[in-house]
Protein backbone atom coordinates (compact mmCIF):
# COMPACT_ATOMS: atom_id res chain seq x y z
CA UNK A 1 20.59 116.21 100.28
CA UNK A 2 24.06 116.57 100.96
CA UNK A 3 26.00 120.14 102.26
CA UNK A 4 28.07 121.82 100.34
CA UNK A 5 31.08 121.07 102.27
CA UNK A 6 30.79 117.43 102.04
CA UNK A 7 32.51 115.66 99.27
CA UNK A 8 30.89 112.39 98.09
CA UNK A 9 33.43 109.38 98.90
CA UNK A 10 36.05 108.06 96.70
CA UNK A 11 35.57 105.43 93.95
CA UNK A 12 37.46 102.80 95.40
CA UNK A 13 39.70 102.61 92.02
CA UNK A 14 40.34 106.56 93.16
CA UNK A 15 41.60 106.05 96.44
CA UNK A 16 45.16 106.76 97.27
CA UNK A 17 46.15 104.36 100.13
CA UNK A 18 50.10 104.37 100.93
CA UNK A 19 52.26 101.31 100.63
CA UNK A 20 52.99 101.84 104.14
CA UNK A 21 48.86 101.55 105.36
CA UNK A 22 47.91 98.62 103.42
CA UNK A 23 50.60 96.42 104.59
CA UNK A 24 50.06 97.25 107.89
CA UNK A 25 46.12 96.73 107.24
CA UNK A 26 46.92 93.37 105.89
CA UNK A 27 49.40 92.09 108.23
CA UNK A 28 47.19 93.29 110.95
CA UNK A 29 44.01 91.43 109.04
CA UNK A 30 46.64 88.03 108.75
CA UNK A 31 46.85 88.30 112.60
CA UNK A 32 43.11 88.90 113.19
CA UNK A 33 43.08 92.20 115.57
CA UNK A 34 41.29 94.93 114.20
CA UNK A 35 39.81 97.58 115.51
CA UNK A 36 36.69 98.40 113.60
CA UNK A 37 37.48 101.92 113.48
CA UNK A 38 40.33 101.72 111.71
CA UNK A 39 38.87 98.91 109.71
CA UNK A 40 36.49 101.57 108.62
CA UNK A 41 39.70 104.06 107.84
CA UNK A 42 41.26 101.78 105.58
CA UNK A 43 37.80 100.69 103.92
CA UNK A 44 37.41 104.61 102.95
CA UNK A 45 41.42 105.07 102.13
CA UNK A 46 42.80 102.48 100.67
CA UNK A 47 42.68 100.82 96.87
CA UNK A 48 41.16 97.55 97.23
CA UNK A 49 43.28 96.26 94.33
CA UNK A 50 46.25 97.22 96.39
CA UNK A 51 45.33 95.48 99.56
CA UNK A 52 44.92 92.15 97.10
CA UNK A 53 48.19 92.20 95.88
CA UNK A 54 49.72 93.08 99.26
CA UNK A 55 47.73 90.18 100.46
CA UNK A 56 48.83 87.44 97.85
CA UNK A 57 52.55 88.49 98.30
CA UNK A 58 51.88 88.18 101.82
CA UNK A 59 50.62 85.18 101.72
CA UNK A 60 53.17 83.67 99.15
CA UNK A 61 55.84 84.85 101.78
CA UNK A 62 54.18 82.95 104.60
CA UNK A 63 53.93 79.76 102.36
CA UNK A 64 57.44 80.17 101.53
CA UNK A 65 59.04 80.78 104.86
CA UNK A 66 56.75 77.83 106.09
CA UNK A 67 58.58 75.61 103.70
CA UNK A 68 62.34 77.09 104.57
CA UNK A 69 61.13 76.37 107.74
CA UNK A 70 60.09 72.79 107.54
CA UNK A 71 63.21 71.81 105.32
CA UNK A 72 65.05 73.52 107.90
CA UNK A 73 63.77 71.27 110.46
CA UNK A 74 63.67 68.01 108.59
């Protein structure tokens, strides 16, 4: 049974994550350092729909500035 004080956690379509926090979660997650503590922050913060389209723009920028950067070169 839970105390009084304790609030049962977010629904993850509830949670309120900042712009700010999930593209630093993703860009951190592109890299690969984590720290599982703050893994465990953002899994309990931030909207899991946000941190997909963060990702998929993130990713669509990296494919893109790969190709500037290979006609660029050739």
């Amino acid at each position: 049974m839970t105390e009084p004080s304790e609030r049962p956690p977010a629904k993850a379509h509830e949670r309120k994550g900042s712009l700010p926090r999930t593209i630093k979660a993703v860009a951190w997650s592109l890299i690969g350092l984590r720290k599982g503590s703050e893994y465990q922050q953002d899994v309990e913060k931030l909207n899991p729909l946000h941190i997909v389209v963060v990702g998929l723009v993130a990713v669509f920028l990296l494919v893109l500035g790969l190709i500037a950067l290979v006609n660029w070169i050739v």
